[in-house]
Protein backbone atom coordinates (compact mmCIF):
# COMPACT_ATOMS: atom_id res chain seq x y z
CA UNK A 1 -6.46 15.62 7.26
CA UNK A 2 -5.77 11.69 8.44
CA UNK A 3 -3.18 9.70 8.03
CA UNK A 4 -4.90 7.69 5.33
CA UNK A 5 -5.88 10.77 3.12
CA UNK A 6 -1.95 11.67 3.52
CA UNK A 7 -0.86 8.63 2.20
CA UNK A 8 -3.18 8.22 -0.32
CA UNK A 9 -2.13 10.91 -1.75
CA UNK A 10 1.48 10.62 -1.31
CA UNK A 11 1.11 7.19 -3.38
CA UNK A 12 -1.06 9.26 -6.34
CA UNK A 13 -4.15 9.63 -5.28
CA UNK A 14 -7.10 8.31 -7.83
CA UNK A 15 -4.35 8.37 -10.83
CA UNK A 16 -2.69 5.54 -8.16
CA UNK A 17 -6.09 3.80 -7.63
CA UNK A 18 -6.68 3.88 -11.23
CA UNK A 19 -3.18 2.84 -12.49
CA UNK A 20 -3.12 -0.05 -10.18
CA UNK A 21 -6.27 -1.58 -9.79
CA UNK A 22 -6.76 -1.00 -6.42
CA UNK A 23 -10.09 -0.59 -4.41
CA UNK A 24 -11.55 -0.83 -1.05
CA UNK A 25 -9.23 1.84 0.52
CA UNK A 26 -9.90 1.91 4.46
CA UNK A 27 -8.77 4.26 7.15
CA UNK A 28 -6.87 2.06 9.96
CA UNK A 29 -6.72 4.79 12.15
CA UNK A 30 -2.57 4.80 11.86
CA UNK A 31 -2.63 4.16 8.20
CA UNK A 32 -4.30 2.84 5.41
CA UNK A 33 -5.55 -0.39 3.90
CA UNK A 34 -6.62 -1.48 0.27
CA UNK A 35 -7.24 -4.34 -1.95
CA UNK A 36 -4.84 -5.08 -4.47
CA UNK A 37 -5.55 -6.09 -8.14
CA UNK A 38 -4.04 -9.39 -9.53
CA UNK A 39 -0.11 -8.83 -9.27
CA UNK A 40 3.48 -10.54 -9.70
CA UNK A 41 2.93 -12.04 -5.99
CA UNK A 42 -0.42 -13.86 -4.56
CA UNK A 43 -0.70 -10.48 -1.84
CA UNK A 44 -4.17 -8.95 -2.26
CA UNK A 45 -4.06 -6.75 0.18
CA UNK A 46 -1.42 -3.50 1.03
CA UNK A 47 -1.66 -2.31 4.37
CA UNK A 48 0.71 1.18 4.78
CA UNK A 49 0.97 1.83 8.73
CA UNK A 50 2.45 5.38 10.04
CA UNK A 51 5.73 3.99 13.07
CA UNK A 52 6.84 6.15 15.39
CA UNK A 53 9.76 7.11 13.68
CA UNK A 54 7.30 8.93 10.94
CA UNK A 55 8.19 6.80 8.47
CA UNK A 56 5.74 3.96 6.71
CA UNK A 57 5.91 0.40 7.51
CA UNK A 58 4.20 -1.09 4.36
CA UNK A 59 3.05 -4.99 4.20
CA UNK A 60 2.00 -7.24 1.38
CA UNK A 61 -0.48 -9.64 2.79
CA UNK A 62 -2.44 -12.21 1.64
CA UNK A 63 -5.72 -12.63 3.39
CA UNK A 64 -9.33 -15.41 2.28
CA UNK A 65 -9.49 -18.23 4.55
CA UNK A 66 -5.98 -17.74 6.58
CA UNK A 67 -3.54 -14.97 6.53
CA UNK A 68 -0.11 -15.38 5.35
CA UNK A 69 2.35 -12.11 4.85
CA UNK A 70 4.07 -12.04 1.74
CA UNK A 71 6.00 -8.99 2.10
CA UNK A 72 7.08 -6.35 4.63
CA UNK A 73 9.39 -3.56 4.00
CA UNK A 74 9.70 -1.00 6.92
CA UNK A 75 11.52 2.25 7.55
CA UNK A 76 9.91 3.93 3.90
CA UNK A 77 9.98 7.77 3.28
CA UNK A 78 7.04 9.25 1.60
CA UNK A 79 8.44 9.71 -1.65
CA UNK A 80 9.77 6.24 -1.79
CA UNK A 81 5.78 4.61 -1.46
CA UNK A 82 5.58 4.18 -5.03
CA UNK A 83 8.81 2.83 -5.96
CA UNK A 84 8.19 -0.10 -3.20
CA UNK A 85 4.76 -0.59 -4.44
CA UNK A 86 6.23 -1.05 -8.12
CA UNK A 87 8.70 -3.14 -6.78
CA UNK A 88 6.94 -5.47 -5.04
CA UNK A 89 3.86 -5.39 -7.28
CA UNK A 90 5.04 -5.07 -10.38
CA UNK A 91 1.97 -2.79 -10.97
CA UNK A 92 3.33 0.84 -12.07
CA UNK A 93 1.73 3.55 -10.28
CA UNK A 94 1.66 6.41 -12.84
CA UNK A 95 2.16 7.00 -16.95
C-alpha cells in the first residue's frame, strides 16, 4: 500500500472525497495531492506530505497563474487529518 492510499484513507476515503468536494487525488510519491472544492479560504489545492518524523505536513495552496500558500500546519498525527482539514476548510469531512 502507498503513502497516498494510507492517507486517503486515514482522511475517509470516498465518504471524504464525497463530503468535501474534492477530486483529482494524485500520488506525490511521499504523499498525496488533491483539488479542493470552493471553501472558507481561496486554497484549491491540499497537498498532505509524509516528514521524517512520520507525521503529516499538510499545506493549503493556492495554485492558476502563480502560486501563493495559504496555509501550512506541520507535525499532524493521523487521526488529527480531518479535524485540520475542517478547520482550515470549513468543509466537514463526514455526517
Amino acid at each position: 500500500m502507498t503513502v497516498a492510499h494510507t492517507i486517503f484513507n486515514q482522511l475517509g476515503g470516498n465518504r471524504f472525497a464525497f463530503m468535501t468536494g474534492s477530486k483529482n487525488f494524485t500520488n506525490t510519491g511521499k504523499g498525496l495531492q488533491f483539488r479542493l472544492s470552493r471553501n472558507k479560504t481561496v486554497a484549491n489545492f491540499c497537498i498532505i506530505k509524509l516528514n521524517g518524523s512520520d507525521l503529516y505536513d499538510v499545506e493549503f495552496v493556492r495554485a492558476g497563474k502563480s502560486y501563493k500558500e495559504v496555509s501550512t500546519v506541520n507535525g499532524v498525527y493521523a487521526d488529527q487529518l480531518q479535524a485540520v482539514f475542517t478547520q482550515v476548510t470549513g468543509l466537514y469531512t463526514k455526517f
